[in-house]
C-alpha atoms as a PDB file:
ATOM      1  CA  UNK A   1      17.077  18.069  -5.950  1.00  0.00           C
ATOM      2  CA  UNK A   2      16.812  19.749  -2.821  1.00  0.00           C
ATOM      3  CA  UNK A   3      19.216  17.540  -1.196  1.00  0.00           C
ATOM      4  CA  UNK A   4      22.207  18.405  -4.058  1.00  0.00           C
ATOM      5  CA  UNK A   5      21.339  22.677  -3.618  1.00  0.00           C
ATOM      6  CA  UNK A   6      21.534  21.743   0.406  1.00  0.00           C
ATOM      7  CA  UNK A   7      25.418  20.229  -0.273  1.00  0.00           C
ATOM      8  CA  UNK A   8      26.059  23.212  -2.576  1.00  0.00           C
ATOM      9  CA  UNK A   9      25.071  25.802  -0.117  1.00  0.00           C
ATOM     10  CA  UNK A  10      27.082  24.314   2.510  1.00  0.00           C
ATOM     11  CA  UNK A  11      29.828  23.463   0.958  1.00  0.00           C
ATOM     12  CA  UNK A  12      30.510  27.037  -0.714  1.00  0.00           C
ATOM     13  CA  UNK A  13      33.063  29.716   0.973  1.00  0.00           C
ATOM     14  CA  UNK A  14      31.404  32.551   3.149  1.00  0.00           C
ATOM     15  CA  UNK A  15      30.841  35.697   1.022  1.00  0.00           C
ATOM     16  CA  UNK A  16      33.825  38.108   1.163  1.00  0.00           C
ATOM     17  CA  UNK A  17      32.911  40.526   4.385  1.00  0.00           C
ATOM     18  CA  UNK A  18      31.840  44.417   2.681  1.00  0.00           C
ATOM     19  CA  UNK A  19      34.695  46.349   2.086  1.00  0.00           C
ATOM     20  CA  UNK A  20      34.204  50.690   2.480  1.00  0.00           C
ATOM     21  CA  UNK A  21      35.369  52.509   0.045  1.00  0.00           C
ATOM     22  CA  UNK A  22      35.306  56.013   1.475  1.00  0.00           C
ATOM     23  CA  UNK A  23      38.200  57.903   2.103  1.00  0.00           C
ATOM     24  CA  UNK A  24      39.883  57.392   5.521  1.00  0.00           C
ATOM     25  CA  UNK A  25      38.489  59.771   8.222  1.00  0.00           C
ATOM     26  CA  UNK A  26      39.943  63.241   9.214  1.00  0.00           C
ATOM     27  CA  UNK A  27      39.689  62.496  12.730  1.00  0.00           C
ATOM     28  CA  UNK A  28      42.518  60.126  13.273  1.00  0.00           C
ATOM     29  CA  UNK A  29      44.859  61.476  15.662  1.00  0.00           C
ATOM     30  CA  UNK A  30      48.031  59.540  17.330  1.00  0.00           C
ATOM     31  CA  UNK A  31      46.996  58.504  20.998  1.00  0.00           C
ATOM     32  CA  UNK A  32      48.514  60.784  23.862  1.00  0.00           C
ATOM     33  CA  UNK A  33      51.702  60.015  24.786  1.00  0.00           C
ATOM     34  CA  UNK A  34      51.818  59.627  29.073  1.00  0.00           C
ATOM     35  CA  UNK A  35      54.040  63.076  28.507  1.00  0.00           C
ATOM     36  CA  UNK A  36      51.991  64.658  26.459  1.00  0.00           C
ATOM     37  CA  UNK A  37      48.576  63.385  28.522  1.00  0.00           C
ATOM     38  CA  UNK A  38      50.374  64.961  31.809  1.00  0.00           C
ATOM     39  CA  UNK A  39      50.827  68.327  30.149  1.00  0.00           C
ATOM     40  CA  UNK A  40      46.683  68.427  28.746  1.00  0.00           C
ATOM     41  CA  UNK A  41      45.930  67.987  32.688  1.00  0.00           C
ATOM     42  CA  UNK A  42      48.262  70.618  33.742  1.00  0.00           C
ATOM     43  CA  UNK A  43      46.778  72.886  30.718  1.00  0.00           C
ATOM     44  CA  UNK A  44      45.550  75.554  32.930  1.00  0.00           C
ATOM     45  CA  UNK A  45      48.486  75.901  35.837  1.00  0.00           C
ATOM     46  CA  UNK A  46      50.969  78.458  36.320  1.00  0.00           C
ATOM     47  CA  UNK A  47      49.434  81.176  33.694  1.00  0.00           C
ATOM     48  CA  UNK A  48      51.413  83.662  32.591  1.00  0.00           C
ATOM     49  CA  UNK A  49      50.433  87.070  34.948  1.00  0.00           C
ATOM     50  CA  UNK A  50      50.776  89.309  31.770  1.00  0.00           C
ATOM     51  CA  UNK A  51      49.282  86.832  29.210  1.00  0.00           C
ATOM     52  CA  UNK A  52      46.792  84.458  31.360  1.00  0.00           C
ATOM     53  CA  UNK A  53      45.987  82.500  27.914  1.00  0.00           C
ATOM     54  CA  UNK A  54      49.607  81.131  27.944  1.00  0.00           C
ATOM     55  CA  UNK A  55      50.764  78.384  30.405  1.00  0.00           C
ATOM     56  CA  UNK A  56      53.967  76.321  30.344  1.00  0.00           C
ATOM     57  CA  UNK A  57      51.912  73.137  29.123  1.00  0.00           C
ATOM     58  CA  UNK A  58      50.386  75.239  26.271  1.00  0.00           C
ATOM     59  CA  UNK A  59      53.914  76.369  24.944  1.00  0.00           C
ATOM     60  CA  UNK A  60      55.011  72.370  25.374  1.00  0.00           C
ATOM     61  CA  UNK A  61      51.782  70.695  23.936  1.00  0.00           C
ATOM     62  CA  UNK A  62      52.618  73.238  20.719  1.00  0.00           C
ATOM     63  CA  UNK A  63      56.377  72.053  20.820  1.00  0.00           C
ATOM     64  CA  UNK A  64      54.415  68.588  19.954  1.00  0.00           C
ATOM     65  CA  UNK A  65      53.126  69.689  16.900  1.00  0.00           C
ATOM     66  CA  UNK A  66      50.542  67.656  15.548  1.00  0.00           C
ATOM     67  CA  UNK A  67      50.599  65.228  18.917  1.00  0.00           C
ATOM     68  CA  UNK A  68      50.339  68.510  21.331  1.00  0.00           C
ATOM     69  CA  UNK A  69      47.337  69.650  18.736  1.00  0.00           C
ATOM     70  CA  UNK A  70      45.533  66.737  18.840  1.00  0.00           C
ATOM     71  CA  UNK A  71      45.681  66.015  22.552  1.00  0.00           C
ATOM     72  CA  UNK A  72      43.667  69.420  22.948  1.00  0.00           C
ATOM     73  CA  UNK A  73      40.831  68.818  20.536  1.00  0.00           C
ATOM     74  CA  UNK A  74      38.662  67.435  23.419  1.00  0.00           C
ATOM     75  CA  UNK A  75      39.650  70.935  25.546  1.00  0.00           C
ATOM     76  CA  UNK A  76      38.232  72.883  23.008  1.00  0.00           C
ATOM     77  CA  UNK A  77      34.387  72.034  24.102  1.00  0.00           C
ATOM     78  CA  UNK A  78      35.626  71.959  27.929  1.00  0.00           C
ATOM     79  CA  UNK A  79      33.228  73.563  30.580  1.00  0.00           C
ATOM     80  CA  UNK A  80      35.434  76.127  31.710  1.00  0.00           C
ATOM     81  CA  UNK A  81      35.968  79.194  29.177  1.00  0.00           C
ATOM     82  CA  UNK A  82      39.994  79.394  30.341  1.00  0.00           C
ATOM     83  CA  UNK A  83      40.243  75.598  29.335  1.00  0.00           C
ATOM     84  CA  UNK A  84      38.709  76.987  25.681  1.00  0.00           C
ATOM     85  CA  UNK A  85      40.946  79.664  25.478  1.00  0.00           C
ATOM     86  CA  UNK A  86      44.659  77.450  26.642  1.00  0.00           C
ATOM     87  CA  UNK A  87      43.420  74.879  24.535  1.00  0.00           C
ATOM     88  CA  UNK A  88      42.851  77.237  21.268  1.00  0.00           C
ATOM     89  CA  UNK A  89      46.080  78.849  21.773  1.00  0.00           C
ATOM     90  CA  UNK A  90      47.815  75.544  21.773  1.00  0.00           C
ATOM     91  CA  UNK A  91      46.645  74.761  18.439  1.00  0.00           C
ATOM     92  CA  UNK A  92      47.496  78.551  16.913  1.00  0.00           C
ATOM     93  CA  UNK A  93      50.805  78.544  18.082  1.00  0.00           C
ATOM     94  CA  UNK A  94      51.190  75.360  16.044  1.00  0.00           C
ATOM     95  CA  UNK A  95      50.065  76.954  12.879  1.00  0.00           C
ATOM     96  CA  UNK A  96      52.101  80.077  13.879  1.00  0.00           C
ATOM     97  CA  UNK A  97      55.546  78.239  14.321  1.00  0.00           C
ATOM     98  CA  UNK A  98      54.121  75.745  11.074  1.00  0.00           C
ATOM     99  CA  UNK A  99      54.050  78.803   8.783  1.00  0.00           C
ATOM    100  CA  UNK A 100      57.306  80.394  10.115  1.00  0.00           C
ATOM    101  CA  UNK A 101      56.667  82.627  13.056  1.00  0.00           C
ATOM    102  CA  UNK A 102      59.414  83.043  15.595  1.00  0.00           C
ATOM    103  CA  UNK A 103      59.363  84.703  19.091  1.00  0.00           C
ATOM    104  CA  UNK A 104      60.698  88.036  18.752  1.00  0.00           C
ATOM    105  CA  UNK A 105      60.699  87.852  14.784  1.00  0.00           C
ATOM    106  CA  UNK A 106      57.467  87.429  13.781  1.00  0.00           C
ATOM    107  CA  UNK A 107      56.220  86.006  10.833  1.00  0.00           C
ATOM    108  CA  UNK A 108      59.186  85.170   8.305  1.00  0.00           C
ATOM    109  CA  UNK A 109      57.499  87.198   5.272  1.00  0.00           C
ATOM    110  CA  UNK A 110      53.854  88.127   4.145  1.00  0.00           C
ATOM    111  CA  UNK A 111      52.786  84.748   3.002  1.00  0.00           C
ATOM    112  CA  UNK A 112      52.866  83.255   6.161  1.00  0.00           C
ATOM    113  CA  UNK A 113      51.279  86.083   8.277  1.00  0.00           C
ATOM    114  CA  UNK A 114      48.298  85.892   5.263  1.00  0.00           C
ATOM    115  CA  UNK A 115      48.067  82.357   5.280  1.00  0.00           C
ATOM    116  CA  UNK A 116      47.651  81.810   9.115  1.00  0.00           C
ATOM    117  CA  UNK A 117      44.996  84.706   9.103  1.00  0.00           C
ATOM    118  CA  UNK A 118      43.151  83.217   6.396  1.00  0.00           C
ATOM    119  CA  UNK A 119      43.359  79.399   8.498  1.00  0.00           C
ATOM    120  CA  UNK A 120      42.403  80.671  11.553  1.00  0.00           C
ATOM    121  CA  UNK A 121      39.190  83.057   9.531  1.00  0.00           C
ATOM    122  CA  UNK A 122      38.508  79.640   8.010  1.00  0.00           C
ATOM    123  CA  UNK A 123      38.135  77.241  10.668  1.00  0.00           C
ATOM    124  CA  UNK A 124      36.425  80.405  12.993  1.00  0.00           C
ATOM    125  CA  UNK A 125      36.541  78.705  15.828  1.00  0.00           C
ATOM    126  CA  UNK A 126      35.824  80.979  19.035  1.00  0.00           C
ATOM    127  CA  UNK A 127      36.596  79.995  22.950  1.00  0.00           C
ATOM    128  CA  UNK A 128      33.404  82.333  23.863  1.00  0.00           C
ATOM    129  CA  UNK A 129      30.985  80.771  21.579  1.00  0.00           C
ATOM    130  CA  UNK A 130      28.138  78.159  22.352  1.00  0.00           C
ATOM    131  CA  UNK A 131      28.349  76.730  18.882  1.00  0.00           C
ATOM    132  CA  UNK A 132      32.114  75.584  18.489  1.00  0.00           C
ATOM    133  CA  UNK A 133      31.544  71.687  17.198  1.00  0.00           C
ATOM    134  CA  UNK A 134      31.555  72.691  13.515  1.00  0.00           C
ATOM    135  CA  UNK A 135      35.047  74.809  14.310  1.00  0.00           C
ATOM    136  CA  UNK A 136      36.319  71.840  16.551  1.00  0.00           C
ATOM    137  CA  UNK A 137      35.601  69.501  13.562  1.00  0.00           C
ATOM    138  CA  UNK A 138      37.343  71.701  11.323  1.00  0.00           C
ATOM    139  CA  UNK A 139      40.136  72.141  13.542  1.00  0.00           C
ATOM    140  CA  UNK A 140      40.395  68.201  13.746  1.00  0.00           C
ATOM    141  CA  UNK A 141      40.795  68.341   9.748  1.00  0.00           C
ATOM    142  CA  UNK A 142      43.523  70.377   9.739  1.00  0.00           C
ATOM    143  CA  UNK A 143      45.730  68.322  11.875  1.00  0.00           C
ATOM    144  CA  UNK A 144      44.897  65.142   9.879  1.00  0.00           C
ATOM    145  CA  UNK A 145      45.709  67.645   6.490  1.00  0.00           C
ATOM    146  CA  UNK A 146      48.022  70.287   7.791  1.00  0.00           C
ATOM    147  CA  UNK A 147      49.380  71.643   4.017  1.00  0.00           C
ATOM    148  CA  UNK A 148      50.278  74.994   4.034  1.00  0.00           C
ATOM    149  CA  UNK A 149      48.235  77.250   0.891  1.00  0.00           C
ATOM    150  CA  UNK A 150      50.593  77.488  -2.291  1.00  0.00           C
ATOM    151  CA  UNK A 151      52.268  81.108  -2.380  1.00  0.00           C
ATOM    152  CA  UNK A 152      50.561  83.575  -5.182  1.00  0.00           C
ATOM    153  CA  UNK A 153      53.710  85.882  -6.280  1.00  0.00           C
ATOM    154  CA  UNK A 154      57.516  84.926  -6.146  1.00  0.00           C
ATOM    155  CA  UNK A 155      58.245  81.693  -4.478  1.00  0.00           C
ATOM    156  CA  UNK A 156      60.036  81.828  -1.077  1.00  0.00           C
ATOM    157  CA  UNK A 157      63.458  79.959  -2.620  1.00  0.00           C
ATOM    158  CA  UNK A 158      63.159  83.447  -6.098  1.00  0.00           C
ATOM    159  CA  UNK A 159      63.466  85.992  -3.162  1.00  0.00           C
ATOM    160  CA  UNK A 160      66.093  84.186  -0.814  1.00  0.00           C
ATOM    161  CA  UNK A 161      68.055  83.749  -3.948  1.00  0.00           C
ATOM    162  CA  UNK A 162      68.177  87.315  -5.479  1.00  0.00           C
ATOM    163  CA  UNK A 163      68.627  88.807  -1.793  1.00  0.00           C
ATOM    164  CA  UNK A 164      71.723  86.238  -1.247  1.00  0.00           C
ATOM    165  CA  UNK A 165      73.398  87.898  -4.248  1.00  0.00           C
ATOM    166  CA  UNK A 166      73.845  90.860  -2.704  1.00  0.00           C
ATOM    167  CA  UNK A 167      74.697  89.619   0.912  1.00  0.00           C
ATOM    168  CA  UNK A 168      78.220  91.114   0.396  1.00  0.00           C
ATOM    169  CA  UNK A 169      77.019  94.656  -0.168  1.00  0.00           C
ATOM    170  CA  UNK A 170      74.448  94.465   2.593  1.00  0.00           C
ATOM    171  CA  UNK A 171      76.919  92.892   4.966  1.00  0.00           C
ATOM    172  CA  UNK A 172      79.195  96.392   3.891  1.00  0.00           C
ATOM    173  CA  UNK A 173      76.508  98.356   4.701  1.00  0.00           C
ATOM    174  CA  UNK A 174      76.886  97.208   8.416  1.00  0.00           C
ATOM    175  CA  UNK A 175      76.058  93.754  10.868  1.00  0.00           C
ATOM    176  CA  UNK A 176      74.468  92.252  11.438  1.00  0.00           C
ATOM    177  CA  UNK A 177      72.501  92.193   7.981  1.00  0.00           C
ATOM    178  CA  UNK A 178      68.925  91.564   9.530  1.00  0.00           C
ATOM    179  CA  UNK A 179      66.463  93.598   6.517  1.00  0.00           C
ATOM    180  CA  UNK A 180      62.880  93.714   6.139  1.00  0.00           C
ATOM    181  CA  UNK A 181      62.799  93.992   2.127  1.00  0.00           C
ATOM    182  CA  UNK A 182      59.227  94.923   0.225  1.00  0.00           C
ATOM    183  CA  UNK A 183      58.816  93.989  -3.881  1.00  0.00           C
ATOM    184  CA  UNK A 184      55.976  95.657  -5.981  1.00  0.00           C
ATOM    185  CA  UNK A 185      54.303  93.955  -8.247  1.00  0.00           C
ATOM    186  CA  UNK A 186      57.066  94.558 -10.959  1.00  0.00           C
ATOM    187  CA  UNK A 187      59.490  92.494  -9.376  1.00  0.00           C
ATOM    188  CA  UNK A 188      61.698  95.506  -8.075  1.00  0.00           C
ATOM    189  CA  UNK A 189      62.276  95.941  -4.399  1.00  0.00           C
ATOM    190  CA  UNK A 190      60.115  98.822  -3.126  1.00  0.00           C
ATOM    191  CA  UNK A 191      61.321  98.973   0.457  1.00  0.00           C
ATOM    192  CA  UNK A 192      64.445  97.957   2.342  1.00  0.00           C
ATOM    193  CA  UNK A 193      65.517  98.704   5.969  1.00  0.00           C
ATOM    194  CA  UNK A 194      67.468  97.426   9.024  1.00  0.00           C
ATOM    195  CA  UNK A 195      65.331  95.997  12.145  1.00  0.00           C
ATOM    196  CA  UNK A 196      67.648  96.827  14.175  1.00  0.00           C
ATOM    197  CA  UNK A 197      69.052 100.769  12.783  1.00  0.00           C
ATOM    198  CA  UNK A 198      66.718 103.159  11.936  1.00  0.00           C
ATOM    199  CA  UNK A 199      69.407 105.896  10.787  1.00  0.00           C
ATOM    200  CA  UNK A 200      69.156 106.877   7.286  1.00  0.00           C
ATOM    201  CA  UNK A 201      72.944 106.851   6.101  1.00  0.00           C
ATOM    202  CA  UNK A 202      72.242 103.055   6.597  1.00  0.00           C
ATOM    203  CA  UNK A 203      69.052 102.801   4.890  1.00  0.00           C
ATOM    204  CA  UNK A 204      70.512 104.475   2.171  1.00  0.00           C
ATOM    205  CA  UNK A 205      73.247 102.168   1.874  1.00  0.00           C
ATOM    206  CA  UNK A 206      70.832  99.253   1.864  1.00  0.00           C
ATOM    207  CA  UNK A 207      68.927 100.649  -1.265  1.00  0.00           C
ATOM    208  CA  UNK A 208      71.604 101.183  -3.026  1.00  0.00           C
ATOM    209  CA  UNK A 209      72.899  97.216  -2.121  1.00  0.00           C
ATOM    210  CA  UNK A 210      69.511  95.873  -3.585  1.00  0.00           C
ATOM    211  CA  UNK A 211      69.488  98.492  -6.924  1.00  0.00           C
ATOM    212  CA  UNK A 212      69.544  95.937  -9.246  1.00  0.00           C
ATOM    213  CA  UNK A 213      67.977  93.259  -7.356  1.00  0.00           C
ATOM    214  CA  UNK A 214      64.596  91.717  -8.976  1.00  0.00           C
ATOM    215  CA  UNK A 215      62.285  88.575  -9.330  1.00  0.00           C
ATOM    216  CA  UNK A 216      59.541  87.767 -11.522  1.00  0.00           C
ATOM    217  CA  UNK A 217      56.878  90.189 -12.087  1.00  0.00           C
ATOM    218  CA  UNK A 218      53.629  89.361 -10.144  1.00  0.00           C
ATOM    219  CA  UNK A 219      49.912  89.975  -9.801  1.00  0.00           C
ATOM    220  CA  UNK A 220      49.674  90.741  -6.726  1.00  0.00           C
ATOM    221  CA  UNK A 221      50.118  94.532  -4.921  1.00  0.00           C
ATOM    222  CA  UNK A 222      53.632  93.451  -2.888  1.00  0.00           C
ATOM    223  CA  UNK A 223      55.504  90.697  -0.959  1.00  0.00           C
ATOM    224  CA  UNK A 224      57.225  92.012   2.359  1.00  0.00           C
ATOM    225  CA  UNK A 225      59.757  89.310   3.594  1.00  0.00           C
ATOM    226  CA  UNK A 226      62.920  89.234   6.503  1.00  0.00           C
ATOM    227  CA  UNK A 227      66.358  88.681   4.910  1.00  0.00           C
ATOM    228  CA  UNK A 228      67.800  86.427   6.319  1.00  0.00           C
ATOM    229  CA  UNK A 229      65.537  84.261   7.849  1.00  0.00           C
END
């Protein structure tokens, strides 16, 4: 009997090896590219003599995206505090250009400027701290989930499309048609002027373009957004 269970044992397959079912791990990031790794070890040269947190290789590493993001995780818990600071701003601009912020423009309407204030009051990471793992951790979510929050009034496509209608009476009023446009929460434009003419025969021209123009009731106290984008 003991010789049969001996055959048995040996001749059956090797158990199956364990297989994990938990969820794949936020901290999987593409390995440096040898451009992108040149540009984390230049992360602190030439700063910019009127803004020292910006250097050429933070502006790149954010024109990476996700990859340029990434790359400076480790930079966040450097040594030196300038390090920190390059390093965070690499990963802000990211969100910045991400939620639709342009040099010179700003923020393309009030969802994104809300949105990236809420991320960054979120993760709260801060170059200055001592306790910064929990932020860099958080930070290292983010790229592996980088979803941008749901809007909470009129969708982005409801106000493009109602301010498009009247792009031939705004474009009368004067070019180029570049408006900052407010809507209450009734749906009914609250606020429109021209970024670049402040006089007030054209503002009055541009109210009277948008007169008519309306979305979809809301809950919320306004949505401010540039026209055209």
């Amino acid at each position: 009997m003991r010789w049969l269970l001996l055959v048995a044992a040996c001749g059956a397959p090797p158990p199956a090896p364990l297989q994990s079912t938990a969820p794949p791990s936020p901290s999987a990031c593409p390995a440096p590219t040898p451009e992108i790794a040149r540009l984390v070890a230049r992360l602190d040269v030439d700063s910019d003599p009127l803004h020292n947190d910006y250097t050429p290789a933070v502006n790149a590493l954010a024109d990476h995206d996700i990859a340029g993001g990434c790359a400076v995780l480790d930079a966040l818990d450097a040594p030196d505090q300038i390090t920190r600071l390059h390093a965070s701003r690499v990963l802000e601009s990211i969100v910045a250009t991400r939620f639709g912020w342009r040099a010179g423009r700003g923020y393309r309407d009030q969802y994104a400027d809300e949105h990236a204030r809420a991320l960054y009051k979120s993760i709260g990471y801060d170059y200055d701290s001592t306790d910064r793992h929990a932020a860099i951790e958080r930070w290292r979510a983010w790229l592996a989930h980088p979803v941008e929050p749901a809007v909470d009034g009129p969708s982005r496509a409801e106000i493009a499309a109602v301010l498009a209608s009247v792009h031939p009476a705004l474009v009368r009023c004067g070019e180029p048609v570049d408006v900052m446009v407010e809507f209450d929460r009734s749906g009914k434009v609250s606020s429109i002027y021209g970024t670049d003419r402040a006089d007030p025969t054209y503002r009055q021209c541009l109210t009277s373009a948008v007169q008519g123009v309306a979305v979809h009731p809301f809950a919320r106290a306004n949505v401010w957004t540039h026209y055209p984008w």
